[in-house]
C-alpha atoms as a PDB file:
ATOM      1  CA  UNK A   1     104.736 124.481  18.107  1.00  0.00           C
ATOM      2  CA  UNK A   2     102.736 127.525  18.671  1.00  0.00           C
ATOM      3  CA  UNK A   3     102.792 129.939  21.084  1.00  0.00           C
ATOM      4  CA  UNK A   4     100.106 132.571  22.217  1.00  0.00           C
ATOM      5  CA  UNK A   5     101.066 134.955  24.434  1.00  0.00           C
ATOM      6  CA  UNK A   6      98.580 137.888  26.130  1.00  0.00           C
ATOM      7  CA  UNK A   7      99.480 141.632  27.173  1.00  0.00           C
ATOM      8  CA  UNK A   8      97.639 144.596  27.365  1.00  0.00           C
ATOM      9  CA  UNK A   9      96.088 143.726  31.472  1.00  0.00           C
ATOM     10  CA  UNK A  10      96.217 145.725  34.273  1.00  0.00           C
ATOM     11  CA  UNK A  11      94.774 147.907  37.156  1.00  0.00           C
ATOM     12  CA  UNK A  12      92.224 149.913  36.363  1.00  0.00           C
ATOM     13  CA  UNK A  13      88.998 151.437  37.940  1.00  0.00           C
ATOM     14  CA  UNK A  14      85.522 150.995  37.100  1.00  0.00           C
ATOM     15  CA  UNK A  15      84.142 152.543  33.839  1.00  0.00           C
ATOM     16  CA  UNK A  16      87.525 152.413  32.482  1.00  0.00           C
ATOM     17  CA  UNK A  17      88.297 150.424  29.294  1.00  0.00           C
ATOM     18  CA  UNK A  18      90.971 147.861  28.259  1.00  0.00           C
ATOM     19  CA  UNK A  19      92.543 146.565  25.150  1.00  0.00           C
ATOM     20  CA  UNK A  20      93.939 142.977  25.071  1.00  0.00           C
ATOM     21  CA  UNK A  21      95.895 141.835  22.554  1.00  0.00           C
ATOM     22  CA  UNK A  22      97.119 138.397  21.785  1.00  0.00           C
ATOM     23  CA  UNK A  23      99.895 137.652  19.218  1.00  0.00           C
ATOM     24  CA  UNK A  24     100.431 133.612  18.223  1.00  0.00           C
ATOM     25  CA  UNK A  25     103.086 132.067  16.675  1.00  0.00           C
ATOM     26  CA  UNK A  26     104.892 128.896  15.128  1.00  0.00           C
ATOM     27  CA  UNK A  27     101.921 128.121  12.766  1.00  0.00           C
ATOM     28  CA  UNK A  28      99.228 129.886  10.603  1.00  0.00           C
ATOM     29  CA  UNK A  29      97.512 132.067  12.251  1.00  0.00           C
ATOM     30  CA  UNK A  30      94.955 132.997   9.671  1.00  0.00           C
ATOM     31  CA  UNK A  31      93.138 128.994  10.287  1.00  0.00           C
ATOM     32  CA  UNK A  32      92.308 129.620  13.770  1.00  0.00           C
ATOM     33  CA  UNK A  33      89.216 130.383  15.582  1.00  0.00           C
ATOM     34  CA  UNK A  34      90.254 132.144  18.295  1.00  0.00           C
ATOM     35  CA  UNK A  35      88.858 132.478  21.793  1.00  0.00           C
ATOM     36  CA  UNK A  36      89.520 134.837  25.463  1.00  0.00           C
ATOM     37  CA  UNK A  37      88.561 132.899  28.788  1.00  0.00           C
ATOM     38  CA  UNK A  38      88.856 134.170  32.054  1.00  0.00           C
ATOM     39  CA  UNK A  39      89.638 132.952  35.500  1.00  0.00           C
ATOM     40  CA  UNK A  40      88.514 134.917  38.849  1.00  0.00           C
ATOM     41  CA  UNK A  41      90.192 134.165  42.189  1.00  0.00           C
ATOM     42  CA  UNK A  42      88.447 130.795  43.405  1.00  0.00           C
ATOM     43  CA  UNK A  43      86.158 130.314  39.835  1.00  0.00           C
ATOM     44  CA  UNK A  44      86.563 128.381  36.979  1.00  0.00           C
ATOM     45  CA  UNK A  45      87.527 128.886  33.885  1.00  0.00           C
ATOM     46  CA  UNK A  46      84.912 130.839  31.463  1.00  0.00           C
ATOM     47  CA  UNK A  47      83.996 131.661  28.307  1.00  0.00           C
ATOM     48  CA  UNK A  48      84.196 135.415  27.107  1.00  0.00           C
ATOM     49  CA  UNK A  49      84.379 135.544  23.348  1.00  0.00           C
ATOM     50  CA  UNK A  50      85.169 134.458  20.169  1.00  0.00           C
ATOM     51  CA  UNK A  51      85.546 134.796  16.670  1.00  0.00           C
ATOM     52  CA  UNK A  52      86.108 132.557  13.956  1.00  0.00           C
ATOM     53  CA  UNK A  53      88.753 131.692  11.436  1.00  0.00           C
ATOM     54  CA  UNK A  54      86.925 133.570   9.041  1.00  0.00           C
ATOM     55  CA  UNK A  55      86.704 136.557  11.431  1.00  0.00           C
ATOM     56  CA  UNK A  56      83.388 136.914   9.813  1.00  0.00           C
ATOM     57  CA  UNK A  57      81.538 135.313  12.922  1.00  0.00           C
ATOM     58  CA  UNK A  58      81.893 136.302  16.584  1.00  0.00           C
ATOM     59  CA  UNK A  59      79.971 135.638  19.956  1.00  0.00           C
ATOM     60  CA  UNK A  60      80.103 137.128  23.413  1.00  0.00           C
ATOM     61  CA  UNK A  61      79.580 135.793  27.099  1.00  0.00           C
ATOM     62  CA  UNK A  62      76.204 137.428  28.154  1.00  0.00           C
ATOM     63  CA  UNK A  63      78.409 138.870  31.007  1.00  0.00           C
ATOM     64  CA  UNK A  64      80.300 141.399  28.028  1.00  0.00           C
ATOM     65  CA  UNK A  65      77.418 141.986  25.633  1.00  0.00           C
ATOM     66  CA  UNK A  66      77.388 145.883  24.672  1.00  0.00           C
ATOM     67  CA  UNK A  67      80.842 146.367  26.709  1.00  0.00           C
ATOM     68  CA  UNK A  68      83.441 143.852  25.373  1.00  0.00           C
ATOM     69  CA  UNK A  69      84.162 143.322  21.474  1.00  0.00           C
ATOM     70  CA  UNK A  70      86.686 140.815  19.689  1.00  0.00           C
ATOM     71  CA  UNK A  71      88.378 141.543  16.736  1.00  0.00           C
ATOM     72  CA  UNK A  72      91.467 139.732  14.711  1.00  0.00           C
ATOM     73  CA  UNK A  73      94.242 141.095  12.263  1.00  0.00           C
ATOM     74  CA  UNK A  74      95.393 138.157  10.460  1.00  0.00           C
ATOM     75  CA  UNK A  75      98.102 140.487   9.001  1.00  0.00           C
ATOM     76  CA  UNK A  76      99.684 141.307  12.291  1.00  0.00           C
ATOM     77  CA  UNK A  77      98.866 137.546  13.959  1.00  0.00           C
ATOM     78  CA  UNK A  78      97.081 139.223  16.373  1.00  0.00           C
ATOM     79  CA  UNK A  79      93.340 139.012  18.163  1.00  0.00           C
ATOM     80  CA  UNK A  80      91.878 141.393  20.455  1.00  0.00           C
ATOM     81  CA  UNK A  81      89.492 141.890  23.375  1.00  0.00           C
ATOM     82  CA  UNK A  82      88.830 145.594  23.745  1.00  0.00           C
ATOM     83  CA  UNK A  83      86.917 145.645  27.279  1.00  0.00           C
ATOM     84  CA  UNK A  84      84.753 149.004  27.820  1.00  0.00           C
ATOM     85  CA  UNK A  85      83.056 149.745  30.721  1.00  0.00           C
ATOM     86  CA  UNK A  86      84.514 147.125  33.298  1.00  0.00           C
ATOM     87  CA  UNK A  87      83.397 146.448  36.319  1.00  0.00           C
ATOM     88  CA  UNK A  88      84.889 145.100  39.321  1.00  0.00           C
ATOM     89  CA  UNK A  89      83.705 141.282  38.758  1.00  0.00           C
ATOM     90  CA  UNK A  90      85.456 141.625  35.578  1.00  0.00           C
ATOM     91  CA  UNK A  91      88.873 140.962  37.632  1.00  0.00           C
ATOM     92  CA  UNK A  92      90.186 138.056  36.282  1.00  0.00           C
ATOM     93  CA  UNK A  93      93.074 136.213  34.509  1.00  0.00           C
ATOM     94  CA  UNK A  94      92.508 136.720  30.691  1.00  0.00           C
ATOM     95  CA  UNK A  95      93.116 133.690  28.815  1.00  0.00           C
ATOM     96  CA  UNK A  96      93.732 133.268  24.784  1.00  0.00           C
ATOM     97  CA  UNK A  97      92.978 130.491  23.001  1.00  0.00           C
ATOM     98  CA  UNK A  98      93.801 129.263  19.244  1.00  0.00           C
ATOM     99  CA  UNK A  99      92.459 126.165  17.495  1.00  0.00           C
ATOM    100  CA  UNK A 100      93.511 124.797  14.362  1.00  0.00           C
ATOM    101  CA  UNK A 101      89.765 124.994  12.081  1.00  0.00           C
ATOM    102  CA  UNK A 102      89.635 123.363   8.462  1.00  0.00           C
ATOM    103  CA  UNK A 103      88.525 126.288   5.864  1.00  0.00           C
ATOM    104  CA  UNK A 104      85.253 124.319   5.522  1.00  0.00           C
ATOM    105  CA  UNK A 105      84.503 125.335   9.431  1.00  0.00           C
ATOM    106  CA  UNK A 106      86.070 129.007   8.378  1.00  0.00           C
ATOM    107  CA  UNK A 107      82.517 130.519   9.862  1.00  0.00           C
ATOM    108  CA  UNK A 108      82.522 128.363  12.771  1.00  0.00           C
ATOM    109  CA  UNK A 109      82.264 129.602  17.232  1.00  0.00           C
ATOM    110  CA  UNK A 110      84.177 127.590  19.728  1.00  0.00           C
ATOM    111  CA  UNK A 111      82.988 128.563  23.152  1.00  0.00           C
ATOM    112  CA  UNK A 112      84.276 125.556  25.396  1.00  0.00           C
ATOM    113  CA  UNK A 113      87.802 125.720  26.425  1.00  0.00           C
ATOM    114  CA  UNK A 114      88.115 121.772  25.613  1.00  0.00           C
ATOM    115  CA  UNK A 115      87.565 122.542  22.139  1.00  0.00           C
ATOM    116  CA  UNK A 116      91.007 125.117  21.923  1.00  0.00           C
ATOM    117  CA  UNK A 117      94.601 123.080  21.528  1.00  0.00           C
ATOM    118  CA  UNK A 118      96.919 126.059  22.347  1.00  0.00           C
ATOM    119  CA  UNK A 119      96.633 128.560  25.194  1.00  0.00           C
ATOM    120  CA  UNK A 120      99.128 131.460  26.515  1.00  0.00           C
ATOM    121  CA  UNK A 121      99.695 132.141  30.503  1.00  0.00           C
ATOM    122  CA  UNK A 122      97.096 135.015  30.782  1.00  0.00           C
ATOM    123  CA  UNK A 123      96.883 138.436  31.638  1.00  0.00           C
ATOM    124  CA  UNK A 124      95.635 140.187  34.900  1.00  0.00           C
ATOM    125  CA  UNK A 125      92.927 142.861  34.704  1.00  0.00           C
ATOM    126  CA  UNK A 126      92.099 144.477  37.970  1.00  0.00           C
ATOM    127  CA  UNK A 127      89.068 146.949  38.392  1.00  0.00           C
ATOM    128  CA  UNK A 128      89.044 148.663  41.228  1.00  0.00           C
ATOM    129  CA  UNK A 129      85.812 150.253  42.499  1.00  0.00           C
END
């Protein structure tokens, strides 16, 4: 069984930046792609980055180009979202996501949250204007 599990949220004010980290468990970490979702008071669920198994691919939401960056340390089982420059309609729930990925889609972006099999309970990050 593996388990993800966020930290790193909180209250901040705009301009300020943010490091999320998420640390997973119970299975390999280095053959996941990995993603971060977020979910705003009365919104769905969406898509703000990812990086592959490889770590040698990643993609961002338009809404985080130039501001938010993923990264992953397969040494410490860890994958983070360092979030610069947030704004207020960045408050959300942050979600992480693993997905088990075969070595021969090692380079490959998962960007729908159907496609991820495990998922911790989220972290809040509040900006304040």
């Amino acid at each position: 069984q593996v388990h993800v599990v966020e930290s790193g949220g909180g209250l901040v004010q705009a301009g300020a930046s943010l490091r999320l980290s998420c640390a997973a468990s119970g299975g390999t970490f280095s053959n996941y792609a990995l993603g971060w979702f977020r979910q705003a008071p009365g919104k769905e669920r969406e898509f703000v980055a990812t990086i592959s198994r490889s770590g040698g691919n990643t993609a961002c939401a338009d809404s985080g180009k130039g501001r938010f960056t993923i990264a992953r340390d397969n040494a410490k089982n860890t994958v983070y979202l360092q979030l610069n420059s947030l704004k207020p309609e960045d408050t959300a729930v942050y979600y992480c996501a693993a997905r088990n990925t075969g070595i021969y889609r090692g380079g490959y972006l998962y960007m729908d949250a159907a496609e991820y099999g495990y998922w911790g309970q989220g972290t809040q990050v509040t900006v304040s204007s």
